[in-house]
C-alpha atoms as a PDB file:
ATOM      1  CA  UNK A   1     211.799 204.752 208.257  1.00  0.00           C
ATOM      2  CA  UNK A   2     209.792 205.331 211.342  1.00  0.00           C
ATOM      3  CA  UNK A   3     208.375 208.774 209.564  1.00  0.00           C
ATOM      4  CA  UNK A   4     207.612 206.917 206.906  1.00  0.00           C
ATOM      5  CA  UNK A   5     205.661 204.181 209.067  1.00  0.00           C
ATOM      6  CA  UNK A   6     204.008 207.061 210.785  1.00  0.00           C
ATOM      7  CA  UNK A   7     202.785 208.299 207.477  1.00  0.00           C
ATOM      8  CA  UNK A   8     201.481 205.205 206.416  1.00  0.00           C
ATOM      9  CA  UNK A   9     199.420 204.848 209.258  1.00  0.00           C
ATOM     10  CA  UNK A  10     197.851 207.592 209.204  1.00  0.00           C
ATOM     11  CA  UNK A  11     196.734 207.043 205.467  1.00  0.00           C
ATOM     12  CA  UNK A  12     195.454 203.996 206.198  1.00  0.00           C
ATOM     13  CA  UNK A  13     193.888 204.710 209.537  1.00  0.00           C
ATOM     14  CA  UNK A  14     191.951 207.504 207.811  1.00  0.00           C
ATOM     15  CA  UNK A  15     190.563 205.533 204.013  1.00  0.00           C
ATOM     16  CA  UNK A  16     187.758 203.994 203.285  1.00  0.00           C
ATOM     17  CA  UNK A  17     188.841 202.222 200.493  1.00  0.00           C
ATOM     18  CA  UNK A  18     191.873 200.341 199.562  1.00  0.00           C
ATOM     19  CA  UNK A  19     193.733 198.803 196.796  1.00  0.00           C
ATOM     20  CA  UNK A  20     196.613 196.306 196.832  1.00  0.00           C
ATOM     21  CA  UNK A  21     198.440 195.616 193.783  1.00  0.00           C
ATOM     22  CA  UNK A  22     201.209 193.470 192.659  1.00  0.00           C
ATOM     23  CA  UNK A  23     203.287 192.987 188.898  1.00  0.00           C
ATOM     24  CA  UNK A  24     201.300 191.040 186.390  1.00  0.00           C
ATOM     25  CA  UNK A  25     201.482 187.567 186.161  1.00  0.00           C
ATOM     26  CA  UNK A  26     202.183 187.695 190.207  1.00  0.00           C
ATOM     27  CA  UNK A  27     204.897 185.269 191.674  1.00  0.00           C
ATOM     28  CA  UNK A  28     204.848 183.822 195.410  1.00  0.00           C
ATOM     29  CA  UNK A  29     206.497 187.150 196.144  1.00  0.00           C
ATOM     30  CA  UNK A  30     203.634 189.697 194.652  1.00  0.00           C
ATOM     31  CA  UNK A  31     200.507 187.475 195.860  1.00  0.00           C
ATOM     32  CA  UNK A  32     201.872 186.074 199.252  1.00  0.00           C
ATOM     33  CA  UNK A  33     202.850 190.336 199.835  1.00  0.00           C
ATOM     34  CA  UNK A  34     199.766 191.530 199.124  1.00  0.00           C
ATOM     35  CA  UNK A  35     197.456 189.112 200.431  1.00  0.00           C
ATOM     36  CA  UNK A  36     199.565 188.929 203.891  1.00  0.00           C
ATOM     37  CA  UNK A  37     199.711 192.912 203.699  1.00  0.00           C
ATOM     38  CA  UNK A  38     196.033 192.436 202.830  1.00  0.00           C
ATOM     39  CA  UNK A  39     195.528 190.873 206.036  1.00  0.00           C
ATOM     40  CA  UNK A  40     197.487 192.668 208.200  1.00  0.00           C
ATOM     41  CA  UNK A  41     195.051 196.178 206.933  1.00  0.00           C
ATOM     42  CA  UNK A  42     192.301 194.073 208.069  1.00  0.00           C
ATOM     43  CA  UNK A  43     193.092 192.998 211.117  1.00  0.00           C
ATOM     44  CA  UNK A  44     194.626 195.627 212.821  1.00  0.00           C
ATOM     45  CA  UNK A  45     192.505 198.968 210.930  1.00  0.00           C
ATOM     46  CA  UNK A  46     188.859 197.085 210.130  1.00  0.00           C
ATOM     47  CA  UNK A  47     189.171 197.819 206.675  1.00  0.00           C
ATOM     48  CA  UNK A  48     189.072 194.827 204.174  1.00  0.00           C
ATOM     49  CA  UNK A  49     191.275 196.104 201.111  1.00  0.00           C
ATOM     50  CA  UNK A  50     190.616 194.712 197.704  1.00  0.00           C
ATOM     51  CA  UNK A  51     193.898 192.642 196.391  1.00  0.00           C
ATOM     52  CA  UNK A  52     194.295 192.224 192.465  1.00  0.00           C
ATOM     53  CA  UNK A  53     195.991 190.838 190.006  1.00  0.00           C
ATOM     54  CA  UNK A  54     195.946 190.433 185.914  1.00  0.00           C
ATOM     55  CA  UNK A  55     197.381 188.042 183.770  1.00  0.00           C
ATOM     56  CA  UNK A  56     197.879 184.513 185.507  1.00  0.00           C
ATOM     57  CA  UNK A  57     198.563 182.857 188.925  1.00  0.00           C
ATOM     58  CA  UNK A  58     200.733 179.899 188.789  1.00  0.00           C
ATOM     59  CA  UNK A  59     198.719 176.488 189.707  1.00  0.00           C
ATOM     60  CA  UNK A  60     200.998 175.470 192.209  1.00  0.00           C
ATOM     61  CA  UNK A  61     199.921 178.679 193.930  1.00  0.00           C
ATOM     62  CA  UNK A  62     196.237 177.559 193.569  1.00  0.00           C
ATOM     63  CA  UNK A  63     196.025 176.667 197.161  1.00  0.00           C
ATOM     64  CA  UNK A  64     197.702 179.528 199.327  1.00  0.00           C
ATOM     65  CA  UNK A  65     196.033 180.793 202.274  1.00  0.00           C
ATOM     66  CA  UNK A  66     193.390 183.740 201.396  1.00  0.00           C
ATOM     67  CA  UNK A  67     193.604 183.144 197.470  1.00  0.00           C
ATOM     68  CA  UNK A  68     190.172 183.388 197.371  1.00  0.00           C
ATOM     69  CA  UNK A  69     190.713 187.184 198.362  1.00  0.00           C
ATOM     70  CA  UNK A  70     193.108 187.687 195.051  1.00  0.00           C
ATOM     71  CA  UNK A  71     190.755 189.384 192.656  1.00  0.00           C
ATOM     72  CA  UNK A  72     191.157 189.296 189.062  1.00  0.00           C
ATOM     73  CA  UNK A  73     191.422 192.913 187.666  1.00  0.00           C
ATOM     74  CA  UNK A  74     189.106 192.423 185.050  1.00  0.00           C
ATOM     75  CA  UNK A  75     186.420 191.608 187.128  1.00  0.00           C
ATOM     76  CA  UNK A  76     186.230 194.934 189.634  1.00  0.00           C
ATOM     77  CA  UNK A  77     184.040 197.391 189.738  1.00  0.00           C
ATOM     78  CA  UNK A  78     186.392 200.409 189.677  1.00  0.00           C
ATOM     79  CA  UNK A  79     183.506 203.191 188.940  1.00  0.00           C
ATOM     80  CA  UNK A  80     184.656 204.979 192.122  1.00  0.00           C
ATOM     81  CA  UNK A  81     188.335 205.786 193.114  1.00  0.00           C
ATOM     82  CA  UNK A  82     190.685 204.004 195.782  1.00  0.00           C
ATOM     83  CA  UNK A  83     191.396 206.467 198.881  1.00  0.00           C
ATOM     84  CA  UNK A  84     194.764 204.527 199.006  1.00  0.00           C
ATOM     85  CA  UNK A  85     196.088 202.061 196.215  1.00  0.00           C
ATOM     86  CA  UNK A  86     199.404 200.551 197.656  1.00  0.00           C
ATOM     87  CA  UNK A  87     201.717 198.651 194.875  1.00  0.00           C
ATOM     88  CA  UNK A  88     204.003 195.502 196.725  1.00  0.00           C
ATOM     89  CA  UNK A  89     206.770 193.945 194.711  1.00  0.00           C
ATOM     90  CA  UNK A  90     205.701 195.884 191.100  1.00  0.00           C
ATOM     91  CA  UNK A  91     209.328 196.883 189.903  1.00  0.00           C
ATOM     92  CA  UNK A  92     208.474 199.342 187.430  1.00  0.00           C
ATOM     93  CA  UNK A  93     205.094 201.121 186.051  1.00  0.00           C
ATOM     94  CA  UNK A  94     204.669 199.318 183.058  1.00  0.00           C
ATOM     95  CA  UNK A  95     204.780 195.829 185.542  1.00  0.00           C
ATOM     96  CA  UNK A  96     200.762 197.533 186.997  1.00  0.00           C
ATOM     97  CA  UNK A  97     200.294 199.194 183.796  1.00  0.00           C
ATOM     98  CA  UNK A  98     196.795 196.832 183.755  1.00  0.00           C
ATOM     99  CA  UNK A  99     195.770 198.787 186.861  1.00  0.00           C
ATOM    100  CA  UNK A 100     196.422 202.389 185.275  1.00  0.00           C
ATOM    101  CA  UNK A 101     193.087 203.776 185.821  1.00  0.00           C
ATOM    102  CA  UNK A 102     193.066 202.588 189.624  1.00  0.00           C
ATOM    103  CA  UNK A 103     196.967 204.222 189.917  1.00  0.00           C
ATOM    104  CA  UNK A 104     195.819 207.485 188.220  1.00  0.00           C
ATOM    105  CA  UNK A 105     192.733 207.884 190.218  1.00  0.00           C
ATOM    106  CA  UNK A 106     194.040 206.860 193.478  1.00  0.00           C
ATOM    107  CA  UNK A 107     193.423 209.308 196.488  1.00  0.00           C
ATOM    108  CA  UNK A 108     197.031 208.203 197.522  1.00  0.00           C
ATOM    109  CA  UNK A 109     199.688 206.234 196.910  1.00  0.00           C
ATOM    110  CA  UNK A 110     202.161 203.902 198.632  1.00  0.00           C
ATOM    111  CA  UNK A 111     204.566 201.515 197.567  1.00  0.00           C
ATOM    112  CA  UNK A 112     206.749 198.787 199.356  1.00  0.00           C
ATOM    113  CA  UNK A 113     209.062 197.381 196.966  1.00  0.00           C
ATOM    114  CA  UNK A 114     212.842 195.321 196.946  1.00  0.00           C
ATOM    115  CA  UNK A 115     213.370 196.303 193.271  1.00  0.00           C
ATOM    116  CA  UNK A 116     214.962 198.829 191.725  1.00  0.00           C
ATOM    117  CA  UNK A 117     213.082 201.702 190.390  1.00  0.00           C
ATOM    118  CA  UNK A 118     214.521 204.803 188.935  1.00  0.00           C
ATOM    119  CA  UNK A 119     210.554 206.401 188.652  1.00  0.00           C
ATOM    120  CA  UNK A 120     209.006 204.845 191.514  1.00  0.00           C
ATOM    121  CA  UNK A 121     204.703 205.477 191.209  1.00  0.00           C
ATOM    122  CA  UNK A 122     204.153 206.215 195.082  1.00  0.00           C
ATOM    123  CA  UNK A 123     203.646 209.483 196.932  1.00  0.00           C
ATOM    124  CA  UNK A 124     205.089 207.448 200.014  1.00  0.00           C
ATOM    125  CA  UNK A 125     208.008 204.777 199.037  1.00  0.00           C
ATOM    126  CA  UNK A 126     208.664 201.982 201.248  1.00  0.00           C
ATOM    127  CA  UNK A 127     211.629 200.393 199.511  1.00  0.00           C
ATOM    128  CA  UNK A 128     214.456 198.692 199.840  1.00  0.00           C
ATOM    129  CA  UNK A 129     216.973 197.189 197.618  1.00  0.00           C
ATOM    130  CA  UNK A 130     219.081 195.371 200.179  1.00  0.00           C
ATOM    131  CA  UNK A 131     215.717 193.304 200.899  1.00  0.00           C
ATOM    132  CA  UNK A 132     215.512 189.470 199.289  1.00  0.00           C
ATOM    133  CA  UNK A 133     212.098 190.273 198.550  1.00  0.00           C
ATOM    134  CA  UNK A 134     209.362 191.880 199.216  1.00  0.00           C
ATOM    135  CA  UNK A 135     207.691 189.599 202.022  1.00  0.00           C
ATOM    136  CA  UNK A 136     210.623 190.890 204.187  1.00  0.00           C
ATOM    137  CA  UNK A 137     209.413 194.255 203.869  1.00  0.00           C
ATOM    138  CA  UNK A 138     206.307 193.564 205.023  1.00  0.00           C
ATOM    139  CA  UNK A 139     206.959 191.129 207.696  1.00  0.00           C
ATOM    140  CA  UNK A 140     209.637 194.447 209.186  1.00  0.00           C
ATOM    141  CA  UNK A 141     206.779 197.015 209.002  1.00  0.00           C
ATOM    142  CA  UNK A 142     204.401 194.536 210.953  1.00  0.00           C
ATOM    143  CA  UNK A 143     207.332 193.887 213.633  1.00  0.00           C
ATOM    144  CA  UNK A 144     208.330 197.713 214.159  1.00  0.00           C
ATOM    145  CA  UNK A 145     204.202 198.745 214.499  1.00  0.00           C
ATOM    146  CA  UNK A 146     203.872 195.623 216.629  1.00  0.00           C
ATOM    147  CA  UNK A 147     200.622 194.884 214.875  1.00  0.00           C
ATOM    148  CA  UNK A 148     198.548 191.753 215.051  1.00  0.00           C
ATOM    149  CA  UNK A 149     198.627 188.662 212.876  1.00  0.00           C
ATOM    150  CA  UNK A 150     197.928 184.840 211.880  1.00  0.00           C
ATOM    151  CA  UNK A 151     199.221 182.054 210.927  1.00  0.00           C
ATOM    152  CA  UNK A 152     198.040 182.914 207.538  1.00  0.00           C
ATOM    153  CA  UNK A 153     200.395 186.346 207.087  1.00  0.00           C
ATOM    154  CA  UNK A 154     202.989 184.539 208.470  1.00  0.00           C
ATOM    155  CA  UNK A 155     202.521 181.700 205.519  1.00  0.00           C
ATOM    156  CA  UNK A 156     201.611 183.432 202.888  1.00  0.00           C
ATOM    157  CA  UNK A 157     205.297 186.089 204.060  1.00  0.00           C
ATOM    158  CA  UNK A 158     207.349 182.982 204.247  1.00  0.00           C
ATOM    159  CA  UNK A 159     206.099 181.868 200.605  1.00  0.00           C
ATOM    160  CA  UNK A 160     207.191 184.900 199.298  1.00  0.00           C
ATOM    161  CA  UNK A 161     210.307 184.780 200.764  1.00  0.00           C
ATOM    162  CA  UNK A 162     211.364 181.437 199.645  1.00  0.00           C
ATOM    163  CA  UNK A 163     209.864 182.302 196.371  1.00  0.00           C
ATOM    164  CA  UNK A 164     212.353 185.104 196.008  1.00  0.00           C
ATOM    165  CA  UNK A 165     215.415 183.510 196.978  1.00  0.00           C
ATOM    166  CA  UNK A 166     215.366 180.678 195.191  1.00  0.00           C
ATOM    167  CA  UNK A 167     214.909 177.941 198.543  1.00  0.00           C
ATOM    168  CA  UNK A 168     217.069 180.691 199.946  1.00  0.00           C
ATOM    169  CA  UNK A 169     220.449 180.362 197.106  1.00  0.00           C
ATOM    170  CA  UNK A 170     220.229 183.976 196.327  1.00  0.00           C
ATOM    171  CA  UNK A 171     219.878 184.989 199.800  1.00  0.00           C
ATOM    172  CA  UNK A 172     222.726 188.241 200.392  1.00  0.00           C
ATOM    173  CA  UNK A 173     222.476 187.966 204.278  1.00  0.00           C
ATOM    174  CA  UNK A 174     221.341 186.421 206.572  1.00  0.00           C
ATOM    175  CA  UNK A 175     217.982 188.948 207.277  1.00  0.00           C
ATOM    176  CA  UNK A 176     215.504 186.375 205.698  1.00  0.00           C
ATOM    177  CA  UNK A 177     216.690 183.590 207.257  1.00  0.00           C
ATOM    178  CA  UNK A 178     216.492 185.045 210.550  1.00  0.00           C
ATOM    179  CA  UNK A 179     213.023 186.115 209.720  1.00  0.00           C
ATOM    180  CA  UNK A 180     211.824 182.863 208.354  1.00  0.00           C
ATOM    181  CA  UNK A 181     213.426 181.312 211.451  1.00  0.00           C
ATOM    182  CA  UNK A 182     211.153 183.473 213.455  1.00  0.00           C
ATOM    183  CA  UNK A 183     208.373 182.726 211.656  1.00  0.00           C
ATOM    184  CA  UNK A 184     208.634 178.866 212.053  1.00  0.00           C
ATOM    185  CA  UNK A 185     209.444 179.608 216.020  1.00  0.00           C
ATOM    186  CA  UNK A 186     205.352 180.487 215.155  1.00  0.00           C
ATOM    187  CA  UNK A 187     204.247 177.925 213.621  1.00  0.00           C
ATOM    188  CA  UNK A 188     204.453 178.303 210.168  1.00  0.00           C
ATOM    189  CA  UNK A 189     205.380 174.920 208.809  1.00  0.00           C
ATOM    190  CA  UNK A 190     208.398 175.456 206.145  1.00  0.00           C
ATOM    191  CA  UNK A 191     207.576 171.890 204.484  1.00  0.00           C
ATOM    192  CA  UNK A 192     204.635 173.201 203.439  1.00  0.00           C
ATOM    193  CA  UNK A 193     205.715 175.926 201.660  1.00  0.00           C
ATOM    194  CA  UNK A 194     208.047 173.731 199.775  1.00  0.00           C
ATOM    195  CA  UNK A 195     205.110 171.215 198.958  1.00  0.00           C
ATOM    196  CA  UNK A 196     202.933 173.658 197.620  1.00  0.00           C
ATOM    197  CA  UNK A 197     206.062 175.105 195.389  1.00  0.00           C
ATOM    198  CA  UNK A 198     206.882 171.578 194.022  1.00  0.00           C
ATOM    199  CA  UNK A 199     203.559 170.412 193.179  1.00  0.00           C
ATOM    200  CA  UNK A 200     203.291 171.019 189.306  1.00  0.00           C
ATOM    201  CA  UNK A 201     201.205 169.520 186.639  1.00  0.00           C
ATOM    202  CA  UNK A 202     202.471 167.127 184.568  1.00  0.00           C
ATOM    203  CA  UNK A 203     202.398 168.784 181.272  1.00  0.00           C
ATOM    204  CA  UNK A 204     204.312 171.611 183.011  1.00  0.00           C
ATOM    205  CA  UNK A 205     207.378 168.983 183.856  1.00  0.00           C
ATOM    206  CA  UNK A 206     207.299 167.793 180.567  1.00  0.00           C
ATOM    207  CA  UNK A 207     206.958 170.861 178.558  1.00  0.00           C
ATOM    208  CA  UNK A 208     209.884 172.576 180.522  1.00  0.00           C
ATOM    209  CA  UNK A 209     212.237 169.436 180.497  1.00  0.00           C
ATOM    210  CA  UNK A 210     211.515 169.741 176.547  1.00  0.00           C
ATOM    211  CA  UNK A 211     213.409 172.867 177.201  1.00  0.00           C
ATOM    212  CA  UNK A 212     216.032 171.905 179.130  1.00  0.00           C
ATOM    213  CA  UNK A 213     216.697 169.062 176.990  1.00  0.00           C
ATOM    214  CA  UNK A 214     217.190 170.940 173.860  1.00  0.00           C
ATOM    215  CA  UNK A 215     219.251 173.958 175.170  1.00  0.00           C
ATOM    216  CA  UNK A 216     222.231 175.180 173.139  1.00  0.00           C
ATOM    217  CA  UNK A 217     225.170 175.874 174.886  1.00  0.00           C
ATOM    218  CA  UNK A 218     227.781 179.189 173.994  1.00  0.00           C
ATOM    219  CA  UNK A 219     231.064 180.824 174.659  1.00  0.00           C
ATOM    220  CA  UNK A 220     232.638 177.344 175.909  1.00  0.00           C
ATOM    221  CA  UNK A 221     229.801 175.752 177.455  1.00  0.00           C
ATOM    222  CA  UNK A 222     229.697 178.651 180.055  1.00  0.00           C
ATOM    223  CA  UNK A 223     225.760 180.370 178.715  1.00  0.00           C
ATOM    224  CA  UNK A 224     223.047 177.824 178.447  1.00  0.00           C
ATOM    225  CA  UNK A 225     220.055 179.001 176.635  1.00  0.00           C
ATOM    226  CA  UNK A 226     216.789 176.930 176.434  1.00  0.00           C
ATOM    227  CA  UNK A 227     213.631 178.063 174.354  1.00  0.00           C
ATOM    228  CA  UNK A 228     209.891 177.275 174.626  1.00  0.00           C
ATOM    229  CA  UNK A 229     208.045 177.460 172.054  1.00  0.00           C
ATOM    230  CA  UNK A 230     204.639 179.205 171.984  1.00  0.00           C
ATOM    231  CA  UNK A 231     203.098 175.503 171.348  1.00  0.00           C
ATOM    232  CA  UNK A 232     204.711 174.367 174.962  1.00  0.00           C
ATOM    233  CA  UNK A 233     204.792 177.976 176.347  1.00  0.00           C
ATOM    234  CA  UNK A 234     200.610 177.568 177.111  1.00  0.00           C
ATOM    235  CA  UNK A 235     201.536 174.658 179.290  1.00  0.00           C
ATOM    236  CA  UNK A 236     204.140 176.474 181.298  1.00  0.00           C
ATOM    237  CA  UNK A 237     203.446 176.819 184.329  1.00  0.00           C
ATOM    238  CA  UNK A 238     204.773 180.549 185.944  1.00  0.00           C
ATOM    239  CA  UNK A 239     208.027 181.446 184.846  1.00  0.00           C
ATOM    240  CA  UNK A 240     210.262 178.194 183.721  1.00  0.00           C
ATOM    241  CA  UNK A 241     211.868 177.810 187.297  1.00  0.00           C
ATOM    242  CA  UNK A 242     212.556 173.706 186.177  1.00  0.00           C
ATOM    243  CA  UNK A 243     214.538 175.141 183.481  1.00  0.00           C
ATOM    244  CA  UNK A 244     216.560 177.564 184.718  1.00  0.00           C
ATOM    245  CA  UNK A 245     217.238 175.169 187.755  1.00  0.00           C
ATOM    246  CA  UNK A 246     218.062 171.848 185.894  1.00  0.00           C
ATOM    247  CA  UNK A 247     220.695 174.253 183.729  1.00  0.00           C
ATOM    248  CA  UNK A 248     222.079 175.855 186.461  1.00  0.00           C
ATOM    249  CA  UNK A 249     223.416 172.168 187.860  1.00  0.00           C
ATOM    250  CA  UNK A 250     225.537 171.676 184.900  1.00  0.00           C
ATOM    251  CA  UNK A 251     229.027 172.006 185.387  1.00  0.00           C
ATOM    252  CA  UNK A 252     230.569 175.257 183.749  1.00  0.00           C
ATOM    253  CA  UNK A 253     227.695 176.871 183.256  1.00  0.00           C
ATOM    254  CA  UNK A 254     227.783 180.144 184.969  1.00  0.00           C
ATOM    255  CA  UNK A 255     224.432 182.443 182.803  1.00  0.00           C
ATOM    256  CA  UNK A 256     221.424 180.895 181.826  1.00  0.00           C
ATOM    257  CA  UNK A 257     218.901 182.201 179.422  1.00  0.00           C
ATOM    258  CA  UNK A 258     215.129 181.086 178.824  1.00  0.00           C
ATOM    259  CA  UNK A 259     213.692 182.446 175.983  1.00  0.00           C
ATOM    260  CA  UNK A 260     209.993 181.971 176.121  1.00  0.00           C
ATOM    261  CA  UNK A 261     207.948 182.726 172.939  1.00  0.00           C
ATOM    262  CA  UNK A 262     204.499 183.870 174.598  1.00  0.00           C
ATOM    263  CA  UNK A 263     203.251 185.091 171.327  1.00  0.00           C
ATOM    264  CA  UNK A 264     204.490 185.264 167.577  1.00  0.00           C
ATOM    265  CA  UNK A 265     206.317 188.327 168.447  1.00  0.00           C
ATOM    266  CA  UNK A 266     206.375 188.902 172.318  1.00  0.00           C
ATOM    267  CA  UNK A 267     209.269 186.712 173.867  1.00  0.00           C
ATOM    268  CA  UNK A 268     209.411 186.742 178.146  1.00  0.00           C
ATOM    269  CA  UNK A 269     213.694 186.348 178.406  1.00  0.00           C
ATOM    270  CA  UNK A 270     214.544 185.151 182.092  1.00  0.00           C
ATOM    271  CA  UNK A 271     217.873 185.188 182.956  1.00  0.00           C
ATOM    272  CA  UNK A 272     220.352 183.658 186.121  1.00  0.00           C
ATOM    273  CA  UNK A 273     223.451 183.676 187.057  1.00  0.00           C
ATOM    274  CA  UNK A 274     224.942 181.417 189.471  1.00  0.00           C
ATOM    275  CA  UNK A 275     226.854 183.963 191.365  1.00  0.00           C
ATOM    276  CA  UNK A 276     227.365 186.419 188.595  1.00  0.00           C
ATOM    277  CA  UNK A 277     225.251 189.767 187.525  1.00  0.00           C
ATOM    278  CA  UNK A 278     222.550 189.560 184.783  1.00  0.00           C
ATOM    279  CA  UNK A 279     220.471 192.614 185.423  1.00  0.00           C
ATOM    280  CA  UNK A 280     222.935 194.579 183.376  1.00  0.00           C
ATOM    281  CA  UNK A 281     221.913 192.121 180.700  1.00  0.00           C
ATOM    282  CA  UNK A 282     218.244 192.211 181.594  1.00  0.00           C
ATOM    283  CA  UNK A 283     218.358 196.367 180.993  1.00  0.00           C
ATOM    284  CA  UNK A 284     219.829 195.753 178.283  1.00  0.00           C
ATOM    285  CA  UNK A 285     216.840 194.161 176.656  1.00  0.00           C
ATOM    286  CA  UNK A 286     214.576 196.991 178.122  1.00  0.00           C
ATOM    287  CA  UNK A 287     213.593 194.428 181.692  1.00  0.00           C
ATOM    288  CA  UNK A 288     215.612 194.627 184.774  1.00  0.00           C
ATOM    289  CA  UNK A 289     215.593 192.465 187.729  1.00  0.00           C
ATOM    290  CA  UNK A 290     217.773 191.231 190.924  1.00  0.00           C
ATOM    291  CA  UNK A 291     221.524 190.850 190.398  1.00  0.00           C
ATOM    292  CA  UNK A 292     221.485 187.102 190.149  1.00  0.00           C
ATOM    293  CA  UNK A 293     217.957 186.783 188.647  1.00  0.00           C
ATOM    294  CA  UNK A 294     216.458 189.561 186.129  1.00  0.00           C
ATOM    295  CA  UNK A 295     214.523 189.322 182.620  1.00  0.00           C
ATOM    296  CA  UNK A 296     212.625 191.294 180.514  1.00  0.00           C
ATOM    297  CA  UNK A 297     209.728 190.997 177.789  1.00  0.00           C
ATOM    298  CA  UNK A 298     210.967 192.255 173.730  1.00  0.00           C
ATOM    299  CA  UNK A 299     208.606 192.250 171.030  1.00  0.00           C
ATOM    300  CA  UNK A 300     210.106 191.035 168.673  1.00  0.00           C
ATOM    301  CA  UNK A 301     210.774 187.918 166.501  1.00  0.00           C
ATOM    302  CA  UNK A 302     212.186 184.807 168.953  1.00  0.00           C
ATOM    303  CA  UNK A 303     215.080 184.600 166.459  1.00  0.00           C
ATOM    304  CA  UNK A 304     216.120 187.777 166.661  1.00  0.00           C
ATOM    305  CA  UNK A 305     215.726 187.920 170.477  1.00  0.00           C
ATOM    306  CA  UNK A 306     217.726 184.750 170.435  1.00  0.00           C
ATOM    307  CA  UNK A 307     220.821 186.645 168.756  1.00  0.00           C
ATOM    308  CA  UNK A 308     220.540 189.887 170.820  1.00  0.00           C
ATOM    309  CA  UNK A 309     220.674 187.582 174.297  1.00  0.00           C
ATOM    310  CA  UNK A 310     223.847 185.753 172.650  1.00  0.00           C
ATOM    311  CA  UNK A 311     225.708 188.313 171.769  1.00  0.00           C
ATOM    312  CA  UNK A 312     224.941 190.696 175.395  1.00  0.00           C
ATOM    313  CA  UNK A 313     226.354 187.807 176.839  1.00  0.00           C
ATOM    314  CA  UNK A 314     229.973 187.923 174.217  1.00  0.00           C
ATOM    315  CA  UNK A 315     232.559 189.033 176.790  1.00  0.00           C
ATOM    316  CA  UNK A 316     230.867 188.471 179.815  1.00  0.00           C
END
């Protein structure tokens, strides 16, 4: 790791120009990463590197620290190339396939990633599976180069991090909770966090417990699956977190499945398990994910999707 630290250094000591990049449709983990990674680059090398993102940011992540500094992709100027694009929290190529040109063009590149990747994009790979997300990452390399940092990297690190493990249920060990302790030991006010995560619109609540409401139920009550319908799916807010959480109280269920039909034939599938695998299920259907939280995006019709989930899920 320390090599690898070294290396990264000395790329970024020596560009002029960098790019910071996170999956589409970026979660607490992608946008608190890159913006806090974002800031660290500043602070501690003088450069200010551009952070971007396409598809949507979730409202209730409207009012992080630095969003201003999240770009929308559409909206560079990317005539000339990046002397060092680095990709935080992206999973797999065709998660930053919006930011192709940049990627292709790019004088270097680094990534710093929890997920699993079997064709990781970066020249220099900072990754680790055994991480709860990507903020942890991050918050480690900052710690072992001893570099300087705000309040603001330490919020927008400790976002991610709850983000990722679910309020900390599908924390493995105890490494994020020592870090988030840590991080509150410097002032970063955890309440906060939780405020800003649990501040949805209206039509959000009611469109998702819609869902919830009108989930079907399979091999002895142990699956739930819930569906929202392209009609509700506009008012969704992020990725259906109320209704994966409201199933996952029920008593008996053990999978959950949220099929949501984005367009006539592109349906987003998020899956959970409350302490069993679904990533095996998630590759199935072409995604992947963590082992307790994975999904994927078919194109395809939502009944047919709705069948394939059911039966990967026969046996299980």
């Amino acid at each position: 790791m320390n090599e690898k630290l070294q290396v990264f250094v000395e790329k970024i000591r020596a560009a002029k120009s960098v790019a910071i990049i996170g999956h589409k449709n970026p979660d607490g983990d992608a946008l608190g990463s890159a913006l806090a990674l974002g800031r660290l680059i500043e602070l501690n090398f003088g450069i200010s590197p551009v952070c971007t993102y396409d598809g949507n940011i979730p409202e209730t992540l409207g009012d992080v620290p630095l969003r201003s500094h999240m770009r929308y992709f559409g909206h560079l100027n990317i005539s000339k190339p990046f002397d060092v694009v680095i990709l935080v929290d992206y999973g797999t190529a065709r998660h930053v396939e919006f930011a192709s040109s940049i990627i292709q063009n790019a004088g270097y590149i680094i990534e710093i990633d929890h997920h699993k990747n079997e064709a990781p994009l970066g020249a220099l790979c900072i990754n680790d599976e055994m991480a709860d997300a990507t903020a942890v990452i991050v918050y480690e390399i900052m710690r072992a180069q001893n570099w300087r940092w705000d309040l603001d990297v330490l919020s927008l690190l400790a976002l991610g991090i709850v983000t990722d493990t679910g309020y900390f249920k599908f924390a493995r060990t105890g490494r994020a909770m020592r870090i988030m302790a840590d991080m509150i030991d410097e002032g970063v006010r955890i309440r906060s966090v939780y405020d800003m995560l649990n501040n949805q619109p209206k039509k959000t609540i009611l469109a998702e417990s819609r869902a919830a409401a009108s989930a079907e139920f399979y091999y002895r009550d142990r699956l739930a699956v819930a569906t929202i319908l392209n009609r509700d799916y506009r008012n969704m807010d992020g990725r259906g977190e109320n209704v994966l959480d409201i199933l996952a109280r029920i008593k008996g269920v053990e999978y959950i499945a949220l099929l949501k039909q984005q367009k006539d034939n592109q349906i987003g599938v998020s899956l959970r398990g409350r302490g069993r695998p679904v990533n095996h299920i998630a590759e199935a259907l072409g995604g992947g994910g963590h082992i307790f939280a994975a999904g994927a995006v078919l194109r395809d019709s939502l009944e047919n999707v709705h069948d394939r989930v059911i039966e990967l899920f026969r046996g299980e």
